[in-house]
N, C-alpha and C. Protein backbone atom coordinates (compact mmCIF):
# COMPACT_ATOMS: atom_id res chain seq x y z
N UNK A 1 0.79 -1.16 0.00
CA UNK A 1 0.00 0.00 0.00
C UNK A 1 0.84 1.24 0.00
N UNK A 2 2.05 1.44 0.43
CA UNK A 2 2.56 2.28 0.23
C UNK A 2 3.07 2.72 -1.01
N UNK A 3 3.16 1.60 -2.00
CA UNK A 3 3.27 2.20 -3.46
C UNK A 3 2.07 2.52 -4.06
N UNK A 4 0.81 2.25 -3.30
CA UNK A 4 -0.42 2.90 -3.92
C UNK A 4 -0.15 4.97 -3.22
N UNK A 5 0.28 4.84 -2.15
CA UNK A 5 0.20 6.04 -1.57
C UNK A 5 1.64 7.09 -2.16
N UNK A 6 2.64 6.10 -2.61
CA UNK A 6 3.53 6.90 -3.37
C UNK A 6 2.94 6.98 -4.73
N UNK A 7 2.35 6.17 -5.19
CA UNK A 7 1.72 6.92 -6.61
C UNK A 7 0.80 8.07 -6.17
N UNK A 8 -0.06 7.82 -5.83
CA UNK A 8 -1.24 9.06 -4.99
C UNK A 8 -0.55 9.91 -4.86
N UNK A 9 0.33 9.83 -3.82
CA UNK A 9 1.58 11.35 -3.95
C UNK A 9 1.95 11.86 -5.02
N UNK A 10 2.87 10.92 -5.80
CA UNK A 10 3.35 11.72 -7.16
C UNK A 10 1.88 11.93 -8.35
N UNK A 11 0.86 11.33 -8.05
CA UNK A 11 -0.05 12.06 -9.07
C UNK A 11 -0.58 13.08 -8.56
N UNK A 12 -0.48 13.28 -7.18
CA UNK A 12 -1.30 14.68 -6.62
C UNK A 12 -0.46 15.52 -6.84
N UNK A 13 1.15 15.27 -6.74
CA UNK A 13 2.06 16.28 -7.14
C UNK A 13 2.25 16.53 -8.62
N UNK A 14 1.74 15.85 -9.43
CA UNK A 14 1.68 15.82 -10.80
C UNK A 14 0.56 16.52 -11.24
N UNK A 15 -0.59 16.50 -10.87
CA UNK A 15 -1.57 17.51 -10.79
C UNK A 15 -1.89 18.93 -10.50
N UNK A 16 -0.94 18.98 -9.16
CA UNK A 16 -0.49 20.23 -8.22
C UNK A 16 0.20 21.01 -9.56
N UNK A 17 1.27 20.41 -9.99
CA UNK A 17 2.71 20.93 -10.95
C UNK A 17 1.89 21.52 -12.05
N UNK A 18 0.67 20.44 -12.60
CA UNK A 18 0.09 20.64 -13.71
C UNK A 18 -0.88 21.95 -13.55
N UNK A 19 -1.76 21.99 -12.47
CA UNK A 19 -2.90 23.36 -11.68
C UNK A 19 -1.70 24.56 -11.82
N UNK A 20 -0.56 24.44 -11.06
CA UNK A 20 0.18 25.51 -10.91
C UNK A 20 0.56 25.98 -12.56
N UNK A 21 1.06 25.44 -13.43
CA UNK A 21 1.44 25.42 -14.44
C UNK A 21 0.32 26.62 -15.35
N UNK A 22 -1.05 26.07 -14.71
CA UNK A 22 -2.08 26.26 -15.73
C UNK A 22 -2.72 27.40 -14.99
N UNK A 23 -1.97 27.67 -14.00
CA UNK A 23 -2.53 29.36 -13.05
C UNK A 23 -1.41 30.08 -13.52
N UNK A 24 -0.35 29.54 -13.52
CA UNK A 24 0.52 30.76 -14.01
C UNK A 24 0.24 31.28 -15.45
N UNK A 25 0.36 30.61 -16.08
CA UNK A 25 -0.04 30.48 -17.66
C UNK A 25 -1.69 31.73 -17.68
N UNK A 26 -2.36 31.23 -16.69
CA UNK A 26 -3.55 31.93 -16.38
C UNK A 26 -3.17 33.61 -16.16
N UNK A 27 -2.33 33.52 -15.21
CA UNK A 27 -1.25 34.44 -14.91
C UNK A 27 -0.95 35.75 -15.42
N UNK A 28 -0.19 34.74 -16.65
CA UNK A 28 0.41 35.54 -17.11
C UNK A 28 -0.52 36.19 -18.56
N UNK A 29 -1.40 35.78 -18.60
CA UNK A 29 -2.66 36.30 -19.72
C UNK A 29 -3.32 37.36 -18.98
N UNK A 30 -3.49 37.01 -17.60
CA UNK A 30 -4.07 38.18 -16.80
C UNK A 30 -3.54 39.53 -16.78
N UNK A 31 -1.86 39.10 -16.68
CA UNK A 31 -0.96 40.21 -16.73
C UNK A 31 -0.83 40.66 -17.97
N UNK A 32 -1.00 40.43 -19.04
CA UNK A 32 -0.78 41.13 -20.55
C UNK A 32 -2.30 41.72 -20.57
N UNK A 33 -3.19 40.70 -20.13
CA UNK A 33 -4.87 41.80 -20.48
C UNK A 33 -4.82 43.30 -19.82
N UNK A 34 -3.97 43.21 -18.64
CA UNK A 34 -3.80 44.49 -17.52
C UNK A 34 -2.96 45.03 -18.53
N UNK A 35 -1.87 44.64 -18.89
CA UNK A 35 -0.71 45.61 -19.28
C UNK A 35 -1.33 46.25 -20.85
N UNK A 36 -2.38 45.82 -21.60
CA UNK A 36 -3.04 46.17 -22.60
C UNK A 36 -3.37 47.33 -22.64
N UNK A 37 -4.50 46.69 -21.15
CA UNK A 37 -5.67 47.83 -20.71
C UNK A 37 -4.89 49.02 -19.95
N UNK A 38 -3.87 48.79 -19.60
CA UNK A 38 -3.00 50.27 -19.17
C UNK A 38 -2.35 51.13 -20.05
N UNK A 39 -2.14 49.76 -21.40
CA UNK A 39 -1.76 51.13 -22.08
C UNK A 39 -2.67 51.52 -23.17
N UNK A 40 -3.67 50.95 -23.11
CA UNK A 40 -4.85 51.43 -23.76
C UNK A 40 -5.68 52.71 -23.27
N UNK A 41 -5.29 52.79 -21.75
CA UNK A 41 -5.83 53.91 -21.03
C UNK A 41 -4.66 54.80 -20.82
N UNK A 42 -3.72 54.57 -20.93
CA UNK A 42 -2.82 56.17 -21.47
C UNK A 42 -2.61 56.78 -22.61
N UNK A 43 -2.95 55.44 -23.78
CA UNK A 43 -3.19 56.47 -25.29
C UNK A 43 -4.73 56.86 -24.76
N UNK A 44 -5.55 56.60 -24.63
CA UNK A 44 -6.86 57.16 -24.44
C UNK A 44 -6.65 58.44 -23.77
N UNK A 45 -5.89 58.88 -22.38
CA UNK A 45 -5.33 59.83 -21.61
C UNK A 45 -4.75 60.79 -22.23
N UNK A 46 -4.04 60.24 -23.54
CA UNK A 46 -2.91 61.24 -24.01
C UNK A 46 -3.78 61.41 -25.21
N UNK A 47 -4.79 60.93 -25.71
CA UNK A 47 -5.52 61.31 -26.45
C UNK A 47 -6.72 62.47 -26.67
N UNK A 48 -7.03 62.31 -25.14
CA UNK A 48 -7.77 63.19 -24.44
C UNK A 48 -7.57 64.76 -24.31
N UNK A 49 -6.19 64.39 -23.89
CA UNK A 49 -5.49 65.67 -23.25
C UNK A 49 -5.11 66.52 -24.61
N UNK A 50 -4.39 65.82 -25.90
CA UNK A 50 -4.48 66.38 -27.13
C UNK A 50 -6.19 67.14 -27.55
N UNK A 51 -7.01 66.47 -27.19
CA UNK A 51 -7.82 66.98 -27.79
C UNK A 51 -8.31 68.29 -27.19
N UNK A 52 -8.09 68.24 -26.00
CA UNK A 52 -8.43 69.59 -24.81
C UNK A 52 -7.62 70.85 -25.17
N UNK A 53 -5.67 70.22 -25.95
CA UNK A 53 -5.37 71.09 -26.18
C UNK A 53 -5.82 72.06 -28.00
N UNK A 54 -6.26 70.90 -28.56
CA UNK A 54 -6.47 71.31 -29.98
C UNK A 54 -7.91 72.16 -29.65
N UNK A 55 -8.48 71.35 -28.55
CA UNK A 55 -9.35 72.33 -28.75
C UNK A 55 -9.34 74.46 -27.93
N UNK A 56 -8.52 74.19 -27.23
CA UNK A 56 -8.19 75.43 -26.42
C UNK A 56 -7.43 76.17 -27.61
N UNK A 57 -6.37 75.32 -28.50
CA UNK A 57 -6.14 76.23 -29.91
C UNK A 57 -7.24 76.84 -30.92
N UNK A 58 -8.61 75.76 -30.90
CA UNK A 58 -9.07 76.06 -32.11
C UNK A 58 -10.29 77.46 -31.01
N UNK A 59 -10.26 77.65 -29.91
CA UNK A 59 -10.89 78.54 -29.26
C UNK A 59 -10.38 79.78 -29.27
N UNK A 60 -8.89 80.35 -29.51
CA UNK A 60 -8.20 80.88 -29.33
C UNK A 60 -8.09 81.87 -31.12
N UNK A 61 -7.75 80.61 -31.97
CA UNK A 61 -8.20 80.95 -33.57
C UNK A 61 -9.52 81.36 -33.68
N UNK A 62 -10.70 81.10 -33.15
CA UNK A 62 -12.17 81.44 -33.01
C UNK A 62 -12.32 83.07 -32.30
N UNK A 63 -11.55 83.21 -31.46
CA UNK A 63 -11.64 84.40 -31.00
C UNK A 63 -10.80 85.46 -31.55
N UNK A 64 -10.08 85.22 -32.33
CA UNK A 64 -9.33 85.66 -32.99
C UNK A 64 -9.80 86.18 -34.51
N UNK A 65 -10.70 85.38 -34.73
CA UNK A 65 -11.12 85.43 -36.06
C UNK A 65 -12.28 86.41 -35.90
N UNK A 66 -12.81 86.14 -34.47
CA UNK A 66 -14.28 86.97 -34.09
C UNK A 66 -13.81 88.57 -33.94
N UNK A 67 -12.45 88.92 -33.44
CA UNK A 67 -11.84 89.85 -33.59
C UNK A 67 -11.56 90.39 -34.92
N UNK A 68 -11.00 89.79 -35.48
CA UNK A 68 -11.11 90.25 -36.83
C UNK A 68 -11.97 90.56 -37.58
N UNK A 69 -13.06 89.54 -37.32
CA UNK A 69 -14.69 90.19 -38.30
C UNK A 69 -15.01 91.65 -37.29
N UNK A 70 -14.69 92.04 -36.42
CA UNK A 70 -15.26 93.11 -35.54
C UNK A 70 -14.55 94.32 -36.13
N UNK A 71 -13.21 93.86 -36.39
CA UNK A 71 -12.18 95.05 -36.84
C UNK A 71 -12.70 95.55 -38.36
N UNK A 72 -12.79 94.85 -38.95
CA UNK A 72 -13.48 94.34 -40.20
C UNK A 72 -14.67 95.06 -40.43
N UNK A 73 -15.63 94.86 -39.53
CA UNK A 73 -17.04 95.55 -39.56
C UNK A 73 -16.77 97.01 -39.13
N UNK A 74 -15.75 97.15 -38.31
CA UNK A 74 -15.63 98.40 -37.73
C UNK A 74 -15.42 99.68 -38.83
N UNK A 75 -14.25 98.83 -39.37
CA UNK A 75 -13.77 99.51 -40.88
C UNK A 75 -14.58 99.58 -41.81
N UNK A 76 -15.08 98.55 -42.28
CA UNK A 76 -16.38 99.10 -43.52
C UNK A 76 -17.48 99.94 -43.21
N UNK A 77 -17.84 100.07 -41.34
CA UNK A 77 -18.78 101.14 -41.25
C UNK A 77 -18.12 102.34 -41.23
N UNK A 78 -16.92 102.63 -41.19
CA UNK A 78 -15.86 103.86 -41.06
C UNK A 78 -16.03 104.16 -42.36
N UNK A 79 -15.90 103.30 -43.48
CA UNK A 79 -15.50 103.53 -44.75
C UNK A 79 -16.82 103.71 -45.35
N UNK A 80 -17.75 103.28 -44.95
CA UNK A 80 -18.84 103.58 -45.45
C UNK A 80 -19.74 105.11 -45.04
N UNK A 81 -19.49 105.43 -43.69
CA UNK A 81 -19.87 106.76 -43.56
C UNK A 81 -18.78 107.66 -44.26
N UNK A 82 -17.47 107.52 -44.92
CA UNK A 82 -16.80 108.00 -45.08
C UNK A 82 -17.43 108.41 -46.56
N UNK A 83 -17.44 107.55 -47.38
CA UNK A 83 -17.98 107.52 -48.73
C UNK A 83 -19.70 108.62 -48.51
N UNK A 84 -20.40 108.16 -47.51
CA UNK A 84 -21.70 109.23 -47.40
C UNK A 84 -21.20 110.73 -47.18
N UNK A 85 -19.90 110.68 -46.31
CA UNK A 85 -19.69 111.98 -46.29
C UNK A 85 -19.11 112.69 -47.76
N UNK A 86 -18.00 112.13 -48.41
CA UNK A 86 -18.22 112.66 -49.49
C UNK A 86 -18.77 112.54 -50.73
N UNK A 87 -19.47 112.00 -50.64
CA UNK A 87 -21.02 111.93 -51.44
C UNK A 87 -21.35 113.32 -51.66
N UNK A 88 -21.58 113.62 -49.73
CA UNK A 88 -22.37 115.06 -49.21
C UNK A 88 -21.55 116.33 -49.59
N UNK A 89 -20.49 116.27 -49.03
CA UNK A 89 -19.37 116.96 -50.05
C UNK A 89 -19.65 117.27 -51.88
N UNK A 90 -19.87 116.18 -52.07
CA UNK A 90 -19.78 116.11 -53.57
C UNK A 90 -21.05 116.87 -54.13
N UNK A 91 -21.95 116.84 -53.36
CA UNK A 91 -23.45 117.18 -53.71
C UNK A 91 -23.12 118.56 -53.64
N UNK A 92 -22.66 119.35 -52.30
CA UNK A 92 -22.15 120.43 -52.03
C UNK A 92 -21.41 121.09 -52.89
N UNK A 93 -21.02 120.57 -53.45
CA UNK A 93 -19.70 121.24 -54.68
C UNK A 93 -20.20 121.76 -55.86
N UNK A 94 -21.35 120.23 -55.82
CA UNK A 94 -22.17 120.43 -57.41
C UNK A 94 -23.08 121.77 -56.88
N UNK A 95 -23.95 122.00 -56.12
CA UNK A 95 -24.62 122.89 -55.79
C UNK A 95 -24.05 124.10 -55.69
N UNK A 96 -22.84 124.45 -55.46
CA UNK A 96 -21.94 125.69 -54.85
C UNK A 96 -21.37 125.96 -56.46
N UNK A 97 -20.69 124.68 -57.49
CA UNK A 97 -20.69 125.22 -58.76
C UNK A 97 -21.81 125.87 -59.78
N UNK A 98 -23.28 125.54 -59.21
CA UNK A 98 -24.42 125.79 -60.26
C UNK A 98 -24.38 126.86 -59.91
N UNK A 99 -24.24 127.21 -58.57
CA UNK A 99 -24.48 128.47 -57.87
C UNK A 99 -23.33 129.59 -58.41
N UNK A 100 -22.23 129.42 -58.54
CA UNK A 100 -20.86 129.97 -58.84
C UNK A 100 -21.48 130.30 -60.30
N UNK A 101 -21.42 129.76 -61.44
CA UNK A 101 -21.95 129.20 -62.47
C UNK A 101 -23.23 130.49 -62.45
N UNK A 102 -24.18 130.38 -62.22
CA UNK A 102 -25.39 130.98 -62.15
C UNK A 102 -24.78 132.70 -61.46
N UNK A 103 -24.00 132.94 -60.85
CA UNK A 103 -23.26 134.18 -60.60
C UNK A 103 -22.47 134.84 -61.66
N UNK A 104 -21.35 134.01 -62.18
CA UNK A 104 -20.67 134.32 -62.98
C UNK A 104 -21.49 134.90 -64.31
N UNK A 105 -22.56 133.83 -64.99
CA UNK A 105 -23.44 134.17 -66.47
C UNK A 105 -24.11 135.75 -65.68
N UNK A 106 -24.33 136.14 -64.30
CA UNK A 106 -25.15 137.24 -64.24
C UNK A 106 -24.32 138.20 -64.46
N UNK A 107 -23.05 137.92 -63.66
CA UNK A 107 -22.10 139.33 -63.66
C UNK A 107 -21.49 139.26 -65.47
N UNK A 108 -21.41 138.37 -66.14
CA UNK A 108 -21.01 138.71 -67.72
C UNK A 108 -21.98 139.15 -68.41
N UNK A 109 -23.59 138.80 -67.86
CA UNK A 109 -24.49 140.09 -68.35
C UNK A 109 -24.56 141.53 -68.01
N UNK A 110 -24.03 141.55 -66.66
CA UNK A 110 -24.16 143.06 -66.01
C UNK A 110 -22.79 143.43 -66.52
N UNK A 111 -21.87 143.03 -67.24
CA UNK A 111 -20.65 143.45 -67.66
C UNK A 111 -21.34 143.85 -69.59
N UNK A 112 -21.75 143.32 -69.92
CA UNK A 112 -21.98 143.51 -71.33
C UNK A 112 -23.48 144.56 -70.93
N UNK A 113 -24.43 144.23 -70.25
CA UNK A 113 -24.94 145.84 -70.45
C UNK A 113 -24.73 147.38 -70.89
N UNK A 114 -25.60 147.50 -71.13
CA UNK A 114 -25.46 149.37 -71.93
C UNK A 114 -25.31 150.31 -70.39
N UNK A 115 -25.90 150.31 -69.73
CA UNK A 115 -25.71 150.93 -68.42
C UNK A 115 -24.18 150.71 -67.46
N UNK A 116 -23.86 149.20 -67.32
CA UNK A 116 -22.34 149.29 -67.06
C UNK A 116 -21.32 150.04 -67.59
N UNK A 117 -21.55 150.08 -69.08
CA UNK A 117 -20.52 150.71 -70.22
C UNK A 117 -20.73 151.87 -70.21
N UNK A 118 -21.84 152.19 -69.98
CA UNK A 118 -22.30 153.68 -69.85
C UNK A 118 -21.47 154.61 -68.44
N UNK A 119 -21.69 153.78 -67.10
CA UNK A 119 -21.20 154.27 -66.14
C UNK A 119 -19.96 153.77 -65.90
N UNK A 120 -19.32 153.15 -66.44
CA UNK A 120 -17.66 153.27 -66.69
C UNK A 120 -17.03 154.00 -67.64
N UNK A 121 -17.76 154.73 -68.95
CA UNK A 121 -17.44 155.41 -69.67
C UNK A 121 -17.50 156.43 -68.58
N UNK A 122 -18.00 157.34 -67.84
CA UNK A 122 -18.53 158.29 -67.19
C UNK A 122 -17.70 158.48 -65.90
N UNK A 123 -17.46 157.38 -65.54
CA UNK A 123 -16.16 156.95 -63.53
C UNK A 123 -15.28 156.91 -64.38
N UNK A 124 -14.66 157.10 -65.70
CA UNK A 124 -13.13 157.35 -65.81
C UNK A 124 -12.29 158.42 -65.19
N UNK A 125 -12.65 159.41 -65.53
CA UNK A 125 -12.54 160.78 -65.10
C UNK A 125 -11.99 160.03 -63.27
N UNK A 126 -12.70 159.79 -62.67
CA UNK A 126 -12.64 159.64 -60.87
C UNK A 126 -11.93 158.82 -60.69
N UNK A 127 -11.55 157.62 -61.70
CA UNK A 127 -10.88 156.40 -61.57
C UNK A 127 -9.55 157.20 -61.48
N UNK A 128 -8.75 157.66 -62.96
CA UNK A 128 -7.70 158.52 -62.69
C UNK A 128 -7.06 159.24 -61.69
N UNK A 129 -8.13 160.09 -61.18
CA UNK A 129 -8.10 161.05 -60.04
C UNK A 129 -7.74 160.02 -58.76
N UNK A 130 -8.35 158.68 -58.64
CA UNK A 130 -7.97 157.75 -57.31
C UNK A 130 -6.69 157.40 -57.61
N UNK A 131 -6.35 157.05 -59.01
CA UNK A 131 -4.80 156.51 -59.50
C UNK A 131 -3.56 157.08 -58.66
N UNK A 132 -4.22 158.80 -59.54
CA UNK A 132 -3.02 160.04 -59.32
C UNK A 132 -3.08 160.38 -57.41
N UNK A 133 -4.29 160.06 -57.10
CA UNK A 133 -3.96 160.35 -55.70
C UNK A 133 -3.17 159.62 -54.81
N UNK A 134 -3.22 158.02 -54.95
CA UNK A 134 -2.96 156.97 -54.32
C UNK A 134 -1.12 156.89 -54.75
């Protein structure tokens, strides 16, 4: 009976060897699923954190750009009252030339009149006299 109990031994230790064998093995699958999932969760981490920063860039270009349409709007309403003003100007000019215009044709009639010619034929005489005095 004792070689029934030394077999019993070496198959329980043969079993034991074989369980242990098949936990480590277990083991070591456990340890690569972990070491996966860790570094599956630091590209995920570092993926994250990229995106927080792309996005704090693309917030930064956004406000930037919102600045610029403001500068933008600021200037075309500058440039646009600018253009109304001389518009108004321009209207002014035309009006002040019809007017100039409409002066000038009166005084080249009051210059070609018979009565002008008449009373400058007549103020010569006094014109002289202011010449010789002055």
């Amino acid at each position: 009976m004792d070689d029934n109990q030394a077999v019993a031994a070496d198959l329980s230790k043969i079993e034991l060897q074989a369980e242990l064998l098949l936990s480590r093995n277990k083991l070591q699958v456990a340890e690569e699923k972990i070491m996966h999932l860790e570094l599956a969760l630091l590209q995920s981490r570092d993926f994250s954190i990229g995106t927080a920063a792309e996005m704090g860039e693309m917030r930064v270009e956004h406000n930037t750009i919102i600045e610029k349409l403001k500068d933008a709007n600021t200037h075309i309403k500058n440039h646009l009252a600018h253009i109304k003003r001389l518009e108004e100007a321009m209207a002014d000019l035309h009006r002040s030339n019809a007017l100039q215009r409409g002066q000038a044709a009166e005084l080249v009639r009051v210059y070609n009149s018979a009565s002008w010619k008449i009373g400058r034929f007549v103020m010569i005489p006094v014109r002289i006299l202011r010449k010789i005095s002055s």
